[in-house]
Every structure is written in C-alpha cells, then in structure tokens.
C-alpha atoms as a PDB file:
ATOM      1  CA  UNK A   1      89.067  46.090 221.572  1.00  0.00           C
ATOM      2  CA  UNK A   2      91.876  44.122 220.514  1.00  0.00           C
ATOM      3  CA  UNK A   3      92.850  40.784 222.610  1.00  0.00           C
ATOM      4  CA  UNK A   4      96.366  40.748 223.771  1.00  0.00           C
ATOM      5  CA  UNK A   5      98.676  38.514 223.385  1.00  0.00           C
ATOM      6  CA  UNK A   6     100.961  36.626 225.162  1.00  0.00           C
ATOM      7  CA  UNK A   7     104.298  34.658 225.196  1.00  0.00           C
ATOM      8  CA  UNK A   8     104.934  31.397 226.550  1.00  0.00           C
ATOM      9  CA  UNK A   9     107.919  32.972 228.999  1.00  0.00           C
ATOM     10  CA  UNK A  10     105.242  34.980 230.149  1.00  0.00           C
ATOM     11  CA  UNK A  11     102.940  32.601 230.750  1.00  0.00           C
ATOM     12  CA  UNK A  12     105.202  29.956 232.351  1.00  0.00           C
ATOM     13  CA  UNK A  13     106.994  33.260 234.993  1.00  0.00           C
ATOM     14  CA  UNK A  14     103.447  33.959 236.130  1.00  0.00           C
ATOM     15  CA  UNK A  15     102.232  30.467 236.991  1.00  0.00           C
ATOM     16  CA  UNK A  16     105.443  29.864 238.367  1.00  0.00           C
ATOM     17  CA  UNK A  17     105.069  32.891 240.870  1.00  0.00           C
ATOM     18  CA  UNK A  18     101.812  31.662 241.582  1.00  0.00           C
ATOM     19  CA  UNK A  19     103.269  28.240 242.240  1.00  0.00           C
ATOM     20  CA  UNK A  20     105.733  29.599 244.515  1.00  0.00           C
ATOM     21  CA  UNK A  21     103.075  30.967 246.713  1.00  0.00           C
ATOM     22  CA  UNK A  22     102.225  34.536 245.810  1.00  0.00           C
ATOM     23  CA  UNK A  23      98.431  35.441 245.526  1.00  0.00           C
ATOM     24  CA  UNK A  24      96.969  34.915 242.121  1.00  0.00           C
ATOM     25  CA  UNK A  25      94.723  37.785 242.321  1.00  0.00           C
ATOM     26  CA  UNK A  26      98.834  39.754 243.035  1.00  0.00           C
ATOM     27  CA  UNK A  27     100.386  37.993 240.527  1.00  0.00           C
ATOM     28  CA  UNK A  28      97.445  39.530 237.966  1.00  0.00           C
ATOM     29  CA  UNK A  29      97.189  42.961 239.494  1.00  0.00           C
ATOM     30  CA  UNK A  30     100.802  43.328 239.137  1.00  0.00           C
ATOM     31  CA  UNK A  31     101.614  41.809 235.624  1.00  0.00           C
ATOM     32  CA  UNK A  32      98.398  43.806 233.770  1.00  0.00           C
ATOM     33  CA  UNK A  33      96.634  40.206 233.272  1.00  0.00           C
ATOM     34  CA  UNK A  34      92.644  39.651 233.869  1.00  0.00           C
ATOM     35  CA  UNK A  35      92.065  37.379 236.499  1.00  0.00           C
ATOM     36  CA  UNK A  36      89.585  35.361 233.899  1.00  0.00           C
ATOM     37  CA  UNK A  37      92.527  34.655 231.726  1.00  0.00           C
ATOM     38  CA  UNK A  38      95.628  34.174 234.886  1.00  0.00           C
ATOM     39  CA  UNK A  39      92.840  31.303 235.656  1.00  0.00           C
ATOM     40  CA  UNK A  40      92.270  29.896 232.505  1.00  0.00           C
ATOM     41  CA  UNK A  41      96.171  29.612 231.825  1.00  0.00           C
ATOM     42  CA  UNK A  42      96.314  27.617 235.281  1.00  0.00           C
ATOM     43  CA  UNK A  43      93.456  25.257 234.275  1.00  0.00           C
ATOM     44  CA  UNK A  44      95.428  24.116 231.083  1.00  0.00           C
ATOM     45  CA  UNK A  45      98.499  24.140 233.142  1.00  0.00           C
ATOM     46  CA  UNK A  46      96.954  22.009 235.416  1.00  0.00           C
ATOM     47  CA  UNK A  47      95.039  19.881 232.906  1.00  0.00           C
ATOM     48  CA  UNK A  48      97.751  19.636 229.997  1.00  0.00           C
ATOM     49  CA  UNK A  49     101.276  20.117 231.590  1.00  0.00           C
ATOM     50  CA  UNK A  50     103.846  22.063 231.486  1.00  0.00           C
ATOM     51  CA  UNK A  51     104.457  21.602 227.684  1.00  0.00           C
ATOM     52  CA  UNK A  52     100.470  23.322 227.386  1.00  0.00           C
ATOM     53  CA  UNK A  53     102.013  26.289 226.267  1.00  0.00           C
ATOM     54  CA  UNK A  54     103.912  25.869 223.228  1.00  0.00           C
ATOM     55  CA  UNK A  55     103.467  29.091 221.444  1.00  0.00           C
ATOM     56  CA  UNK A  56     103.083  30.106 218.163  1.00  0.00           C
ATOM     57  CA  UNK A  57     103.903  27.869 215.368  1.00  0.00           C
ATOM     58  CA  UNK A  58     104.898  24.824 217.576  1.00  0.00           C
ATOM     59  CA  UNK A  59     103.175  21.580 218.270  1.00  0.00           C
ATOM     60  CA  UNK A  60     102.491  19.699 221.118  1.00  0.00           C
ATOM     61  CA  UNK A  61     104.263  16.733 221.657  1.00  0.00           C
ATOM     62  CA  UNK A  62     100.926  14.711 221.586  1.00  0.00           C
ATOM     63  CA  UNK A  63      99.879  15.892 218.097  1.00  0.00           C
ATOM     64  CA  UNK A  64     103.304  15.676 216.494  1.00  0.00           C
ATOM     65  CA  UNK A  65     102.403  11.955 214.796  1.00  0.00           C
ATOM     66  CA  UNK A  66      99.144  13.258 213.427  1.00  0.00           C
ATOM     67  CA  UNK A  67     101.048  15.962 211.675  1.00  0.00           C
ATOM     68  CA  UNK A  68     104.055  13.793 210.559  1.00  0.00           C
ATOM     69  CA  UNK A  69     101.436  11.477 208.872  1.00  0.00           C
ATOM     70  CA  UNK A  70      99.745  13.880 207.332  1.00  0.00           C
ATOM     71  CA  UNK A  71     102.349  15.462 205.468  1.00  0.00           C
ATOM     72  CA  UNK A  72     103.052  11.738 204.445  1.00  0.00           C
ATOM     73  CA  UNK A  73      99.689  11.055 203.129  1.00  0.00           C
ATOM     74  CA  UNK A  74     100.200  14.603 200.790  1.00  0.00           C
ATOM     75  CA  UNK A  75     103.258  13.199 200.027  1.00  0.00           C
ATOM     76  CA  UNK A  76     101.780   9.670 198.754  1.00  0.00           C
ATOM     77  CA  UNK A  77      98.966  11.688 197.045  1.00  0.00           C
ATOM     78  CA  UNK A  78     101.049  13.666 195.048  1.00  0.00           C
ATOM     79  CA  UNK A  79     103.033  11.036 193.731  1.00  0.00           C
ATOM     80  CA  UNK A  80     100.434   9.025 193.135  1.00  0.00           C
ATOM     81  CA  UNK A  81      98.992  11.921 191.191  1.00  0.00           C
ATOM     82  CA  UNK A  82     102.013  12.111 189.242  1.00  0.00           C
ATOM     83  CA  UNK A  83     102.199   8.775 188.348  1.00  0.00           C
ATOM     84  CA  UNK A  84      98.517   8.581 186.931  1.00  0.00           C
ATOM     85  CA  UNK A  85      99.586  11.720 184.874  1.00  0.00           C
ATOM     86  CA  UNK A  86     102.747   9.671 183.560  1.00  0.00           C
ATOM     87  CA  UNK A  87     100.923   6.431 182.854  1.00  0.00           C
ATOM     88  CA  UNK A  88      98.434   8.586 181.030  1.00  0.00           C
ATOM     89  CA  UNK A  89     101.324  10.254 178.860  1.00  0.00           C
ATOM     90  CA  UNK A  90     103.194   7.230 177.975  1.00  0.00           C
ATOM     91  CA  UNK A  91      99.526   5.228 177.088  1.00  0.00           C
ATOM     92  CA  UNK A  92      98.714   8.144 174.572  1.00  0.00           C
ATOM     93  CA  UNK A  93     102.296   7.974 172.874  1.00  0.00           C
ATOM     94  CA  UNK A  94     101.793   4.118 172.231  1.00  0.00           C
ATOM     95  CA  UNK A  95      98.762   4.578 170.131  1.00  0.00           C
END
C-alpha cells in the first residue's frame, strides 16, 4: 500500500481546527487522515513549532547554517582542488 502524502496547508488547516476546539478523532474522520498520523503531526507541532512543517524541499530555520556551511566547505574544497591541479601544471612546465 502506498503512504500518502501530505501538504503543509493541509497539515497546518487540520491542527488549526483541532486548535480551535473541534474533536481530533472529527477532524480525522472527516479529512480521510488516520488518527496515528493526525497525532503524530500534533506531537511535532507541539514539540517543534509552527515552522515543523516545512514541506518538501525547504529547510528549517534551525538547520539553515549547517547547510550554508556546507556548501561553503564544497566550495573551499573545490578550489583548493583546483589549485593543487594548477600548482601541479605550472611545476611540470618549469622542468
């Protein structure tokens, strides 16, 4: 069976229902959504914040630095690659 997916809008209208004081077991019955999953998605909510659900492709606010200095470590390492390859180059061409 495939798992089905959802989007963050869809995620943040049924916890906000919930919030606002309809049943959770009603708010799952009547969006299609098992009751395991409604109450794992309120569990992050509750644990992470409202930014817990930032959908595909995006990245939470806390891990943004770690991926910024990442891509700046690739970037050192390929110029420092490309500077060994250089130095090598010009050392042959003096002998």
């Amino acid at each position: 069976m495939r798992q089905r997916t959802y989007d963050r809008e869809f995620i943040k209208n049924a916890i906000e229902l919930y919030k606002n004081g309809k049943p959770a077991v009603d708010v799952c019955n009547d969006l299609g959504i098992a009751h395991s999953t409604f109450y794992g998605w309120l569990k992050k909510n509750n644990v992470e914040g409202p930014g817990s659900f930032t959908g595909s492709g995006n990245i939470k606010p806390i891990n943004e630095e770690a991926v910024r200095l990442k891509r700046e470590l690739e970037d050192a390492k390929a110029e420092r690659d490309i500077l060994k390859k250089a130095l090598a180059i010009f050392s042959r061409q003096r002998q």
